[in-house]
N, C-alpha and C. Protein backbone atom coordinates (compact mmCIF):
# COMPACT_ATOMS: atom_id res chain seq x y z
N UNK A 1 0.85 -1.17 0.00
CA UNK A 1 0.00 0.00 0.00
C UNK A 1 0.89 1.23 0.00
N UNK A 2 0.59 2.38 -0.90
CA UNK A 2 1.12 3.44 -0.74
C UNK A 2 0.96 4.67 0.00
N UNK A 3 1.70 5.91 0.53
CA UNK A 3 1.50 6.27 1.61
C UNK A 3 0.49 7.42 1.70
N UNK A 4 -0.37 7.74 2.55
CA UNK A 4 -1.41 8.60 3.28
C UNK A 4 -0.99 10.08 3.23
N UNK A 5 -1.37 10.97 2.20
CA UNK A 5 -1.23 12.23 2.54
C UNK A 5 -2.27 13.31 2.64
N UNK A 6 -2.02 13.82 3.54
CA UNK A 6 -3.37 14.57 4.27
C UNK A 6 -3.44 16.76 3.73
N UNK A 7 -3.56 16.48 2.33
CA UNK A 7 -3.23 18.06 1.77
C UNK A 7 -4.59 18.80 2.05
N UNK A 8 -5.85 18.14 2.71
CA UNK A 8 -6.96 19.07 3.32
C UNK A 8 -6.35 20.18 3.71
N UNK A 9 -5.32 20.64 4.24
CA UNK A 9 -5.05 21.69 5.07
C UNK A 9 -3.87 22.17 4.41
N UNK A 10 -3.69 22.92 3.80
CA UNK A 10 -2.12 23.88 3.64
C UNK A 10 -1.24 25.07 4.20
N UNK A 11 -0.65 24.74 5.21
CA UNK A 11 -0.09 25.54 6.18
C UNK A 11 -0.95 26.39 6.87
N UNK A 12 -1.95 25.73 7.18
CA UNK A 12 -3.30 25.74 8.49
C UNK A 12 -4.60 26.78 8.32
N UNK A 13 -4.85 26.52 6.49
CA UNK A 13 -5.73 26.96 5.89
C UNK A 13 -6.79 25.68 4.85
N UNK A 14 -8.00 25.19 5.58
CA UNK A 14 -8.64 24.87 4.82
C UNK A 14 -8.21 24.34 3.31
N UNK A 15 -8.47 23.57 2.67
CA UNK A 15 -8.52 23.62 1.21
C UNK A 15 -9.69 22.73 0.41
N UNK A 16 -10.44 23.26 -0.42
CA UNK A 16 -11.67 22.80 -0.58
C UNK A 16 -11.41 21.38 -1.33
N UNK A 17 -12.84 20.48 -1.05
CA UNK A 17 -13.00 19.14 -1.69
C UNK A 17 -12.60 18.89 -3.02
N UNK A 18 -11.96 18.43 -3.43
CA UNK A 18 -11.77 18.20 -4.78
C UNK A 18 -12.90 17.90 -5.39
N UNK A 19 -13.39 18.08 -7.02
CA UNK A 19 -14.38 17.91 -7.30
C UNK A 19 -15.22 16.67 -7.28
N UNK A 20 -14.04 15.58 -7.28
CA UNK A 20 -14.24 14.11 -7.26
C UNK A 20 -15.30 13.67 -6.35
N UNK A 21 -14.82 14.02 -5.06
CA UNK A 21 -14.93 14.05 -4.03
C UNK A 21 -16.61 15.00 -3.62
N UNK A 22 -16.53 15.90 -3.73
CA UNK A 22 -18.04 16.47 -3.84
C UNK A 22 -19.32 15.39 -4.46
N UNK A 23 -18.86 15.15 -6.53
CA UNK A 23 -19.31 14.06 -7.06
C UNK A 23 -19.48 12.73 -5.98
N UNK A 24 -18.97 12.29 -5.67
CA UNK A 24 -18.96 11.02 -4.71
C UNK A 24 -19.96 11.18 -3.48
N UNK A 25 -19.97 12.64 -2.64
CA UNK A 25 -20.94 12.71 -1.82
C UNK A 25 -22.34 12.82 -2.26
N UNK A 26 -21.93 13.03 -3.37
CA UNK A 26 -23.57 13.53 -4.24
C UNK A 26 -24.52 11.81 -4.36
N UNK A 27 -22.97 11.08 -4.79
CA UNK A 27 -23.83 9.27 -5.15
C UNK A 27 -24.09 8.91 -4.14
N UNK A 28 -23.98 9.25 -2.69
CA UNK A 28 -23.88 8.45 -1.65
C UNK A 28 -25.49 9.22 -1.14
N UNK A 29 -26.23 9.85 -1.67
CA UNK A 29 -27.62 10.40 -1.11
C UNK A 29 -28.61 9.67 -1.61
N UNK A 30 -28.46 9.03 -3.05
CA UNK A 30 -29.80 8.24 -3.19
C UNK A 30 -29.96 6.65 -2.16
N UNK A 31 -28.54 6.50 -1.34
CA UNK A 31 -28.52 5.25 -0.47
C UNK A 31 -29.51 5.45 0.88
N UNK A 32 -29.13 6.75 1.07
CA UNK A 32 -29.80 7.34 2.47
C UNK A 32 -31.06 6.53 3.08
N UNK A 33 -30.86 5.99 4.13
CA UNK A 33 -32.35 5.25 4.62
C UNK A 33 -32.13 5.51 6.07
N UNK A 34 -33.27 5.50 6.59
CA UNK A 34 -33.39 5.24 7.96
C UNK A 34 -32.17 4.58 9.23
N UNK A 35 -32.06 3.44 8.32
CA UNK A 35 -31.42 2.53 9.26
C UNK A 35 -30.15 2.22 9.43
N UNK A 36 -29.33 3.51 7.97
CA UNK A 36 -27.97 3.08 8.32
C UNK A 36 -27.32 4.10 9.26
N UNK A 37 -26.59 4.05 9.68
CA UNK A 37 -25.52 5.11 10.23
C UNK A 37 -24.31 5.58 9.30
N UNK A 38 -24.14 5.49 8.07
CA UNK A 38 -23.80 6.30 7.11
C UNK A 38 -24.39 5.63 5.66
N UNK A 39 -23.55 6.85 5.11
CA UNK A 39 -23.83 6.23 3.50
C UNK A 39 -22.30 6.32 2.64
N UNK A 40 -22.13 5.50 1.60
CA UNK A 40 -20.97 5.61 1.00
C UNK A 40 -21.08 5.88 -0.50
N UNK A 41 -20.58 6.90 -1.16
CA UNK A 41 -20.81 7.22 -2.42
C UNK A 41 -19.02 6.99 -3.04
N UNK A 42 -18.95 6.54 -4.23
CA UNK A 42 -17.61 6.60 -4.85
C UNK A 42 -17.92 6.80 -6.54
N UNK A 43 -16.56 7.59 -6.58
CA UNK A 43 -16.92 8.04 -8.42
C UNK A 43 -15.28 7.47 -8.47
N UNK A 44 -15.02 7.55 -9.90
CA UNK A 44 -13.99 7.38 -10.51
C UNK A 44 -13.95 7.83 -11.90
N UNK A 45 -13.05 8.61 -11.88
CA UNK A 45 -12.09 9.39 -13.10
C UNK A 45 -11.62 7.97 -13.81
N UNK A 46 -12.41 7.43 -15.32
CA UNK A 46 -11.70 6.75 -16.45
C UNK A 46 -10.69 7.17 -16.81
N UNK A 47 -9.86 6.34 -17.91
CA UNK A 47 -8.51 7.19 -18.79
C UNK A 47 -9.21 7.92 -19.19
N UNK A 48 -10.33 8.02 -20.27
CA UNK A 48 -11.03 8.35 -21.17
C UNK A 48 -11.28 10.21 -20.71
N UNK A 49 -11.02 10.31 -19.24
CA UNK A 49 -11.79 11.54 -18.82
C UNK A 49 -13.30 11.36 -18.31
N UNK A 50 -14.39 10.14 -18.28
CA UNK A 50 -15.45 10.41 -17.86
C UNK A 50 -15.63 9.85 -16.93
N UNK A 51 -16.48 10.16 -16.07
CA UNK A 51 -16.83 9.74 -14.52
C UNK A 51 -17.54 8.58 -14.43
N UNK A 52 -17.70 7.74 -13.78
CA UNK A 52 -18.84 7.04 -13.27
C UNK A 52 -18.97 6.50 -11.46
N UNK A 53 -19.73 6.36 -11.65
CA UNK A 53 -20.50 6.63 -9.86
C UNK A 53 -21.07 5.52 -9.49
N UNK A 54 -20.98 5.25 -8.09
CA UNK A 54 -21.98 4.33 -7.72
C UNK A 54 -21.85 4.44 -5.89
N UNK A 55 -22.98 3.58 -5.43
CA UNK A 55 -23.00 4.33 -4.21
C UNK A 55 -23.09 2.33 -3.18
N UNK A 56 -22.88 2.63 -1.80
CA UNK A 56 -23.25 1.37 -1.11
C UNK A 56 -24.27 0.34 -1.65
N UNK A 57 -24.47 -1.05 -1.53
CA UNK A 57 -25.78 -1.34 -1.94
C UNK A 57 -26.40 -1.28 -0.22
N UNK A 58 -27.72 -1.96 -0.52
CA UNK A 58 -29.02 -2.33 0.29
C UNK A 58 -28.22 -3.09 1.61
N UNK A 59 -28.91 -2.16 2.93
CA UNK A 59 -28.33 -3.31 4.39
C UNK A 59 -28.38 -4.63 3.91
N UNK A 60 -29.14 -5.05 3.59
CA UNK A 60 -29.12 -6.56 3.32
C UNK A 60 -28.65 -7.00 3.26
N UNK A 61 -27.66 -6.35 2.08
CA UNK A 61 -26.26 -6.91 1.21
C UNK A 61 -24.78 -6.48 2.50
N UNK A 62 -24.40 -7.60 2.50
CA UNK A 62 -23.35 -7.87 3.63
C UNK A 62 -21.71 -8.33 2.61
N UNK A 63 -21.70 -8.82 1.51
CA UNK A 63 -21.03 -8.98 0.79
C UNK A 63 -20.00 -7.35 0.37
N UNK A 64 -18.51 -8.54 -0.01
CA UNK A 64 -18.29 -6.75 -0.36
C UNK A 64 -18.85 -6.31 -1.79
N UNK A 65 -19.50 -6.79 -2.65
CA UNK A 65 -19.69 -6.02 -3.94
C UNK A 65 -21.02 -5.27 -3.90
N UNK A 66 -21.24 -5.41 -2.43
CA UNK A 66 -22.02 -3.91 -1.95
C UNK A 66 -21.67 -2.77 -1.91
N UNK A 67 -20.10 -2.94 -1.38
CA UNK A 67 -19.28 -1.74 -0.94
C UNK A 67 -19.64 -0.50 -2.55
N UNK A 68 -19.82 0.75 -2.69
CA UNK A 68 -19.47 1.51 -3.23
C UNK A 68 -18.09 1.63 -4.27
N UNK A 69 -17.03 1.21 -3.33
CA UNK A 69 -16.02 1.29 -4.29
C UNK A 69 -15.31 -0.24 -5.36
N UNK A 70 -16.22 -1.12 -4.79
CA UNK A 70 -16.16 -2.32 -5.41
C UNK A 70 -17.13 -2.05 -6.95
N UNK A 71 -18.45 -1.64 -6.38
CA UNK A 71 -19.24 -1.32 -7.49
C UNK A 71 -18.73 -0.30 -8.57
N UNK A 72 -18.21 0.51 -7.96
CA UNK A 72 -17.87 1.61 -9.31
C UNK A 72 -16.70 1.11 -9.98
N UNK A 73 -15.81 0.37 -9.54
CA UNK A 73 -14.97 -0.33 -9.84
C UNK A 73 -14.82 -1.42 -11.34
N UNK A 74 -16.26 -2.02 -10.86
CA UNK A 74 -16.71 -3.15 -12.26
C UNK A 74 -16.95 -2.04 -13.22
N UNK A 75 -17.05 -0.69 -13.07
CA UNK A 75 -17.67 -0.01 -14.15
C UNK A 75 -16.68 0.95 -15.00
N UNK A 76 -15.64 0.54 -13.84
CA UNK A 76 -14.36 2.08 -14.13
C UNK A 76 -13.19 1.57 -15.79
N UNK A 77 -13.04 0.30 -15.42
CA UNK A 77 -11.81 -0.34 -16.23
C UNK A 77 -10.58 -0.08 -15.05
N UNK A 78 -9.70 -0.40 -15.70
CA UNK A 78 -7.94 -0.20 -15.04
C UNK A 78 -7.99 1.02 -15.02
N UNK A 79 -6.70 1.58 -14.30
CA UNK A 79 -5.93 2.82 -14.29
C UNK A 79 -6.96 3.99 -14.43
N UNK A 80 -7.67 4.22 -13.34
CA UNK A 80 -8.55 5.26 -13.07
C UNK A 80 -8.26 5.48 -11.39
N UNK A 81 -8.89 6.92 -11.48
CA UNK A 81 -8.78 7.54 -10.04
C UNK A 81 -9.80 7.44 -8.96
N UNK A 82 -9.77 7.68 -8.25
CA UNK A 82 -10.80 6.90 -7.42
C UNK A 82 -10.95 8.18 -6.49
N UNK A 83 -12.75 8.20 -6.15
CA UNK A 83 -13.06 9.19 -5.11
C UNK A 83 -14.32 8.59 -4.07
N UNK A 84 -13.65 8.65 -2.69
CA UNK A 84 -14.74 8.01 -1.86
C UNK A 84 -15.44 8.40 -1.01
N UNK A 85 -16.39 8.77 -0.55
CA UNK A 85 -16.63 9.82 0.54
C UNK A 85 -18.02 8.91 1.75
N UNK A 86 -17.77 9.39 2.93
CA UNK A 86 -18.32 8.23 3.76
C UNK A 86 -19.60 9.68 4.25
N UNK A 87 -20.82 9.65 4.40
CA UNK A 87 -21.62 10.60 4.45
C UNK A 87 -22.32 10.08 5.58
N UNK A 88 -22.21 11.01 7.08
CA UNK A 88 -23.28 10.58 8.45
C UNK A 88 -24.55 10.53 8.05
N UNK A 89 -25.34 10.20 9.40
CA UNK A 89 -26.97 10.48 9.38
C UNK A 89 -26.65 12.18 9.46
N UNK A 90 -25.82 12.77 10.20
CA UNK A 90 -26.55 14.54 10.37
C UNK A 90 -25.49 14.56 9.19
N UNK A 91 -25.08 14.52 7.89
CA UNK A 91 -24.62 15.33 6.69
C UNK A 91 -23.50 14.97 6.86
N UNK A 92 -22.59 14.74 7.91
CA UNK A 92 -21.12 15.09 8.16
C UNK A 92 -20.35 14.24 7.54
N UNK A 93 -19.19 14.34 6.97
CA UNK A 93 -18.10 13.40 6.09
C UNK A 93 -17.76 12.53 7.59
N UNK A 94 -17.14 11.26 7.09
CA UNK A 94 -16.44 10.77 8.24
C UNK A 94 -15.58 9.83 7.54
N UNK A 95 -14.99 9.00 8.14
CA UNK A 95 -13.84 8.37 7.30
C UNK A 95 -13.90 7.13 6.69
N UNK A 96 -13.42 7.48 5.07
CA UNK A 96 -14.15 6.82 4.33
C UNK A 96 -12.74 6.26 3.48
N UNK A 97 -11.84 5.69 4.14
CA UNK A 97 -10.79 4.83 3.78
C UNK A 97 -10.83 3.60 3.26
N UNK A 98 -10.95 2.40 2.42
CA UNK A 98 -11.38 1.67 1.34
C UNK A 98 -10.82 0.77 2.73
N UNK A 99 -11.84 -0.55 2.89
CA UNK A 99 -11.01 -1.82 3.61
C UNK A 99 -10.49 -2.92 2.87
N UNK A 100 -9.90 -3.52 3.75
CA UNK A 100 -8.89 -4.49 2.93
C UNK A 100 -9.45 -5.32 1.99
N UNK A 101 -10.48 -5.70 2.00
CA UNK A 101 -10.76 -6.47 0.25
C UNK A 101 -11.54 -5.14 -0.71
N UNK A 102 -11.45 -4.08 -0.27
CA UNK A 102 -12.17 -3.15 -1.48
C UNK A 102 -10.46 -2.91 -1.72
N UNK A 103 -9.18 -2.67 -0.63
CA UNK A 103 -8.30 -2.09 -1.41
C UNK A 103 -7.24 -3.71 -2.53
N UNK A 104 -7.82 -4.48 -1.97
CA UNK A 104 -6.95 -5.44 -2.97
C UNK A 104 -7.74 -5.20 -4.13
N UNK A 105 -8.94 -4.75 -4.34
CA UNK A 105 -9.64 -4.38 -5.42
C UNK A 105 -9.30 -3.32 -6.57
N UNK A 106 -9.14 -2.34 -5.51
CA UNK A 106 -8.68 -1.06 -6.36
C UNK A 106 -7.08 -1.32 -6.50
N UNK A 107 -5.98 -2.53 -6.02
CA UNK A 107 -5.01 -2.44 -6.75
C UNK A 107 -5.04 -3.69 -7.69
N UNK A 108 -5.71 -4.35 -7.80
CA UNK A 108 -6.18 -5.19 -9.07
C UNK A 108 -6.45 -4.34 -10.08
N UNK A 109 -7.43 -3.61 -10.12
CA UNK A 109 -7.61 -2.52 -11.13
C UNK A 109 -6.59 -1.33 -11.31
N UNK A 110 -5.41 -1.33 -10.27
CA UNK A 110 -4.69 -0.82 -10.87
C UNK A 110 -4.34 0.97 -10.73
N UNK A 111 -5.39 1.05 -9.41
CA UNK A 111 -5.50 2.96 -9.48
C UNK A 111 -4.78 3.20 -9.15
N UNK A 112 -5.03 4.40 -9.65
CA UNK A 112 -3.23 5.61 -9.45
C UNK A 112 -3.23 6.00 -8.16
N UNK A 113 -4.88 6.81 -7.64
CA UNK A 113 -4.72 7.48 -6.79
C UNK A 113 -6.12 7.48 -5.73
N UNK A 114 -6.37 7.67 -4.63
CA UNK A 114 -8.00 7.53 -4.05
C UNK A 114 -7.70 8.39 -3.18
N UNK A 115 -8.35 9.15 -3.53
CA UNK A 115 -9.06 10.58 -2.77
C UNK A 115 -10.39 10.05 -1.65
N UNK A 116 -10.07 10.35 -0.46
CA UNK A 116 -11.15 9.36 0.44
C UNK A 116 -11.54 11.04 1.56
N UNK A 117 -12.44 11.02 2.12
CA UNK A 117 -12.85 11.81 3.41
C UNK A 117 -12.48 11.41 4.82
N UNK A 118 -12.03 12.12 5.55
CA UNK A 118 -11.26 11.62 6.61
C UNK A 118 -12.06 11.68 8.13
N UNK A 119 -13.18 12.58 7.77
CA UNK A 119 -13.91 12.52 9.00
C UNK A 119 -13.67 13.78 9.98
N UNK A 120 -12.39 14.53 9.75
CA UNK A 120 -11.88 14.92 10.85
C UNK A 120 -12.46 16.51 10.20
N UNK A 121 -13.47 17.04 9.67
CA UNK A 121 -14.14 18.13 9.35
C UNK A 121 -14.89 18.23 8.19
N UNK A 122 -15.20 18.94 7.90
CA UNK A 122 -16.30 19.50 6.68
C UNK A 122 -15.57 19.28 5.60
N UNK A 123 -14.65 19.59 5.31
CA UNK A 123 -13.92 19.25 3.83
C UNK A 123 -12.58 18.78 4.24
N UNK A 124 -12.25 17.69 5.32
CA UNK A 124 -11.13 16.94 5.62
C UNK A 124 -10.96 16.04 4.19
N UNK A 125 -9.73 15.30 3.73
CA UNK A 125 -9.63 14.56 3.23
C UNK A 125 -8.19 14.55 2.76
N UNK A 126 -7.98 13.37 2.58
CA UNK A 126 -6.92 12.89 2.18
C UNK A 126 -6.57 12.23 0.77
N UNK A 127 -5.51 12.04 0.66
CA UNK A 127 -5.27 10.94 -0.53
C UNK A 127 -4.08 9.58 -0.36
N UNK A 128 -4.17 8.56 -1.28
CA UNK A 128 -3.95 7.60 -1.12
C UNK A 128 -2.60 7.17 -2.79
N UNK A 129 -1.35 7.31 -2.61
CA UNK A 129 -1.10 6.78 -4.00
C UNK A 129 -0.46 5.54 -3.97
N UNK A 130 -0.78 5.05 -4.87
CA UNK A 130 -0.62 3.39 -4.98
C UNK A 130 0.51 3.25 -5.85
C-alpha cells in the first residue's frame, strides 16, 4: 500500500474538496435510509476523462460487492482515479478509507490514486497513492 497524505489543510488553511470528491458525496444520497448510520458514495475518473458513480448497496447486502467502491470499480476499467466519501446520518463526512478487500480491489484494477474523506471536518480529506 502506498503512503497517506493529508493536503486538506495547507499551512493551516482549509482547502476545498476536490471535485471528485463532492461528485462522490452527491452518489452516496440516493442510499440514504433510515437505518444506516452512514452512506458511502464513490466516483472514478476513467482514462477516457469520464466519470462514473456508484454508491453502497441495500443493508441486506453484507457482501463486499455492496461496498461503493467495489461497485464503481466493475464499471471504471484499469488505471482510473478513485473518489470516496463516507456521508453521516446529520450530513457530516467521516472516514471513508477503502477496507482491505475493497483495497486489494482497487489495486487489481490498478488505481493511481484515491481521494477518500477523513472525518476529521467539513472538507477533511486525504489521498492515497498506490
Amino acid at each position: 500500500m502506498g503512503a497517506i497524505r493529508r493536503p486538506s489543510t495547507l499551512l493551516g488553511v482549509a482547502v476545498s474538496l476536490p471535485a471528485g470528491l463532492q461528485m462522490a458525496i452527491e452518489a452516496s444520497r440516493p442510499a440514504q435510509d433510515t437505518l444506516r448510520r452512514h452512506r458511502v458514495g464513490s466516483v472514478a475518473l476513467r482514462r477516457d476523462g469520464t466519470f462514473v458513480r456508484a454508491r453502497n448497496g441495500s443493508s441486506a447486502q453484507k457482501e463486499q460487492s455492496a461496498h461503493a467502491e467495489y461497485r464503481v470499480l466493475r464499471k471504471a476499467g484499469l488505471y482510473s482515479i478513485l473518489y470516496v466519501a463516507r456521508v453521516k446520518r446529520d450530513g457530516s463526512c467521516g472516514l471513508a478509507l477503502p477496507c482491505n478487500a475493497c483495497m486489494l480491489a482497487i489495486m487489481r484494477a490498478r488505481v493511481t490514486l484515491v481521494y477518500f474523506t477523513t472525518g476529521e471536518g467539513a472538507t477533511a480529506w486525504a489521498t492515497l497513492e498506490l
